[in-house]
C-alpha atoms as a PDB file:
ATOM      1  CA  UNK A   1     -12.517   6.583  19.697  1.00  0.00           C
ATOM      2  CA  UNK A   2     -15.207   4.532  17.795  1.00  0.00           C
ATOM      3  CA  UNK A   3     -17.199   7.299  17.165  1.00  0.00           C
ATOM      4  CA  UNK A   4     -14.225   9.429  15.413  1.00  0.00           C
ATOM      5  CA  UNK A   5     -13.539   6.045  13.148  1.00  0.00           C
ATOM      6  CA  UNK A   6     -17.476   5.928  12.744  1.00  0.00           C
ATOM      7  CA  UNK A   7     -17.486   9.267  11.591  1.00  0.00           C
ATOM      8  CA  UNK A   8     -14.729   9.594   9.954  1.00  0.00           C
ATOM      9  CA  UNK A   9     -15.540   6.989   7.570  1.00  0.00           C
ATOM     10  CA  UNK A  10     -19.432   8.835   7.217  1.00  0.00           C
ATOM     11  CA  UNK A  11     -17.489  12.134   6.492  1.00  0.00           C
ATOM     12  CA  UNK A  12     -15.092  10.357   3.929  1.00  0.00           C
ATOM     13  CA  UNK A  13     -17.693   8.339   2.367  1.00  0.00           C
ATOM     14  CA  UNK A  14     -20.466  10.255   1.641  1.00  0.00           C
ATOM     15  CA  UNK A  15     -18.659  12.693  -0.705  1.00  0.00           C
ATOM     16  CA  UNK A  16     -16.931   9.693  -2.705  1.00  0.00           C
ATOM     17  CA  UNK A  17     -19.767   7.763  -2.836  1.00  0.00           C
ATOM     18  CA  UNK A  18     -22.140  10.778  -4.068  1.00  0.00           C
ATOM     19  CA  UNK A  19     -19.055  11.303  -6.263  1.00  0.00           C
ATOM     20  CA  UNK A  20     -18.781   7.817  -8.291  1.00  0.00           C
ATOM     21  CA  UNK A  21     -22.387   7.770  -8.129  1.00  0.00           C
ATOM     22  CA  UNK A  22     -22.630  10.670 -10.365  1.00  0.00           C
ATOM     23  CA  UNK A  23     -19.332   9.993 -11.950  1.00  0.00           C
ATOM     24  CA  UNK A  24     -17.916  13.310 -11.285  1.00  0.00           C
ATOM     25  CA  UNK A  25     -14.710  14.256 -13.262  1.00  0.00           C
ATOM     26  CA  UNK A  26     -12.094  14.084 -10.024  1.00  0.00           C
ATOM     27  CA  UNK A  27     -13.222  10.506  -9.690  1.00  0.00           C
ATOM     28  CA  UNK A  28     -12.612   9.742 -13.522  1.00  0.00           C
ATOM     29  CA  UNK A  29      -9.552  11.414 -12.757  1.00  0.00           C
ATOM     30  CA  UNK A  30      -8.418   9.413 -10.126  1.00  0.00           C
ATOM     31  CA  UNK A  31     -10.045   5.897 -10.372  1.00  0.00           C
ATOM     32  CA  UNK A  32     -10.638   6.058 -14.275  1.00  0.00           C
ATOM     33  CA  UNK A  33     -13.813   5.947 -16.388  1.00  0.00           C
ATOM     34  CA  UNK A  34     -16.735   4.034 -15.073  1.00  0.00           C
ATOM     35  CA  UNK A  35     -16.362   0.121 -15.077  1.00  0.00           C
ATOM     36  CA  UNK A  36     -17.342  -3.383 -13.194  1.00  0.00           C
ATOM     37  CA  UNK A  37     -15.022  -3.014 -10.974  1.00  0.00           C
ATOM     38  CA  UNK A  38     -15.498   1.061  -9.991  1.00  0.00           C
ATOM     39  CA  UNK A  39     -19.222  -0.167  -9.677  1.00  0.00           C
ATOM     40  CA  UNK A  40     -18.082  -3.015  -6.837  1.00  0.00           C
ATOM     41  CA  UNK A  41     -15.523  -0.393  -5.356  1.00  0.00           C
ATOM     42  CA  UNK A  42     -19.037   1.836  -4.794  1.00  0.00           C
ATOM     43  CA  UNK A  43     -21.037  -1.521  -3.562  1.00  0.00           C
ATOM     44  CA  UNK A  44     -17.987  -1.548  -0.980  1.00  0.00           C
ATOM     45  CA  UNK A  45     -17.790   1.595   0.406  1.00  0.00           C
ATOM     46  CA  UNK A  46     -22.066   1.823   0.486  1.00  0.00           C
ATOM     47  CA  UNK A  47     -22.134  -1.027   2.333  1.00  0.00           C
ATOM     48  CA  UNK A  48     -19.620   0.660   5.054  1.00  0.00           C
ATOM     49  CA  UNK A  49     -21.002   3.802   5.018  1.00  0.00           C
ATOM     50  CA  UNK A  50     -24.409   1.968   5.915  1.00  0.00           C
ATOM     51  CA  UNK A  51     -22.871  -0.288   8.664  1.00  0.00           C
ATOM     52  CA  UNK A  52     -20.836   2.993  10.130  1.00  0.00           C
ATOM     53  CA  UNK A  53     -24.252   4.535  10.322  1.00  0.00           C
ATOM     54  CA  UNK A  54     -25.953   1.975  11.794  1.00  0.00           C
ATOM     55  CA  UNK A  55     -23.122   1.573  14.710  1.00  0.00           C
ATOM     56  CA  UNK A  56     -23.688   5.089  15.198  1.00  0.00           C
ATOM     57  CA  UNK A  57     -27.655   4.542  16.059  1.00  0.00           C
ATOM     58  CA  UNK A  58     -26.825   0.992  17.461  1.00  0.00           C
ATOM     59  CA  UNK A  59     -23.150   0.654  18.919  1.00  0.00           C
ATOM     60  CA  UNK A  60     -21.984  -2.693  19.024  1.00  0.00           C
ATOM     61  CA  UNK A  61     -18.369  -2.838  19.905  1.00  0.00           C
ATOM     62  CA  UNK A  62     -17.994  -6.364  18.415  1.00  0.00           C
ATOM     63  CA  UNK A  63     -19.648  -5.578  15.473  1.00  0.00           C
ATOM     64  CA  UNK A  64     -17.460  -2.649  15.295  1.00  0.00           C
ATOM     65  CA  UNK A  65     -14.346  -4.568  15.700  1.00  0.00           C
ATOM     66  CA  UNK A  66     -15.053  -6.565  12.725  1.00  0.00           C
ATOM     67  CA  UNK A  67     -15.872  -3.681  10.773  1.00  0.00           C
ATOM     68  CA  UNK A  68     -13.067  -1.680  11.673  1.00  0.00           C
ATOM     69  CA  UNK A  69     -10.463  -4.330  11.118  1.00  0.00           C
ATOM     70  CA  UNK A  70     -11.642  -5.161   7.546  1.00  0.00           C
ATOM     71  CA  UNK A  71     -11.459  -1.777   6.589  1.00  0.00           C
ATOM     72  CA  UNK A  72      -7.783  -1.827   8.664  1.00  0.00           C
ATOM     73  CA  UNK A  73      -6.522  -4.727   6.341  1.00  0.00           C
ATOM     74  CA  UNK A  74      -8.131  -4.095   3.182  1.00  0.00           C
ATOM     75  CA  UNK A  75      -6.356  -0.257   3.439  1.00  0.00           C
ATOM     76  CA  UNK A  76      -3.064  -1.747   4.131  1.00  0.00           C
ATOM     77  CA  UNK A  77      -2.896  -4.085   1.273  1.00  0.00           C
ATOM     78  CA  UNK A  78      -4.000  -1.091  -1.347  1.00  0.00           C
ATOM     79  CA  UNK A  79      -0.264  -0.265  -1.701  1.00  0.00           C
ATOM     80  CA  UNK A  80       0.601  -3.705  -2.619  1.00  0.00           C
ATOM     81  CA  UNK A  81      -2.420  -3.785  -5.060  1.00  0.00           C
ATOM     82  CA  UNK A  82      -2.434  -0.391  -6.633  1.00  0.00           C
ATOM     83  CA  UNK A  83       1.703  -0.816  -6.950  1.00  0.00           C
ATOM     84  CA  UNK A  84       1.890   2.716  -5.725  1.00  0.00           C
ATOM     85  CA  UNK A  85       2.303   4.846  -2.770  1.00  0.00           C
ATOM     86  CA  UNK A  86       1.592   7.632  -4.926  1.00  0.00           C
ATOM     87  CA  UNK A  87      -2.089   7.695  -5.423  1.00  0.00           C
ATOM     88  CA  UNK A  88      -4.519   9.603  -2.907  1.00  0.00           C
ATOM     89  CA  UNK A  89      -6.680   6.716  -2.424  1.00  0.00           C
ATOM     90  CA  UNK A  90      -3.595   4.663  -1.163  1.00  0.00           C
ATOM     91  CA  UNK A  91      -1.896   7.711   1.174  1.00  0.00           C
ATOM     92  CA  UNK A  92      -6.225   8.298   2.602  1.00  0.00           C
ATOM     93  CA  UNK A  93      -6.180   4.225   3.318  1.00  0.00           C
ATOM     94  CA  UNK A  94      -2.790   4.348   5.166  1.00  0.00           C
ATOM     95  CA  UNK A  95      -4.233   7.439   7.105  1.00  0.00           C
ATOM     96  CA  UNK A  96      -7.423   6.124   7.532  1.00  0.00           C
ATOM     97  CA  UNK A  97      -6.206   2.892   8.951  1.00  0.00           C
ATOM     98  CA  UNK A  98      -3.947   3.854  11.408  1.00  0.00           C
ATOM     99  CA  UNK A  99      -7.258   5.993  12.956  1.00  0.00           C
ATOM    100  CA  UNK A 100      -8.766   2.667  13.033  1.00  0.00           C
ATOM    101  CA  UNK A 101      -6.312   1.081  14.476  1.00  0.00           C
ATOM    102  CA  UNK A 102      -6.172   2.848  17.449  1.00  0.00           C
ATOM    103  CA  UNK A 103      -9.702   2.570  17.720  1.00  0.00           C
ATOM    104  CA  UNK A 104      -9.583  -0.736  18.200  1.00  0.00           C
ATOM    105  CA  UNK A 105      -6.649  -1.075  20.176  1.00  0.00           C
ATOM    106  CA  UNK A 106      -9.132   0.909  22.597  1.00  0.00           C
ATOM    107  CA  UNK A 107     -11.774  -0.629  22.455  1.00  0.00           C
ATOM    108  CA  UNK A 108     -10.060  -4.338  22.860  1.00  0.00           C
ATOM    109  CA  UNK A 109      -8.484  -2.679  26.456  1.00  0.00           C
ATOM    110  CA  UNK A 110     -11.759  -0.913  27.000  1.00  0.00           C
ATOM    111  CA  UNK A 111     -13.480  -4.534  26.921  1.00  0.00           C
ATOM    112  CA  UNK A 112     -10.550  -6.230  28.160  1.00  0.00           C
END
């Protein structure tokens, strides 16, 4: 399971990084014209894109379990922030972090 969470975060996150990078017109569309806080939304998702590739070379399950579980909260509070259940960010997060979720609930009996 940690390596469909690992990868499913390189597969999601290397298009919408390479996306806001070069400000593309579906991410204008969907996040809004470039700003501060697009530009820490990128530093965010870089950053786990770079630790989900480097658990892939280097699997750590603890290291994991922190990773995963930050992404697992952060996703669940997007509806509450974005005010919306509506946008595809928010309905990917939900998604995304129920994936992780069972991921870790694996890996916790796995070490258990």
């Amino acid at each position: 399971m940690l390596y469909l969470s690992l990868i499913l975060n390189i597969l999601v996150l290397v298009p919408i990084c390479y996306l806001m990078l070069t400000n593309n017109v579906r991410m204008v569309e969907t996040l809004g014209e470039f700003n501060p806080a697009r530009g820490i939304l990128l530093a965010i998702y870089m950053t786990i894109l770079i630790a989900s590739i480097g658990l892939l070379i280097f699997p750590d399950t603890k290291f994991a379990i922190a990773l995963l579980l930050t992404q697992i909260v952060y996703k669940l509070l997007t509806p509450f922030t974005v005010k919306t259940l509506k946008h595809p960010f928010v309905i990917s997060n939900i998604l995304i972090a129920v994936v992780h979720l069972v991921t870790v609930f694996s890996l916790i009996q796995f070490t258990a």
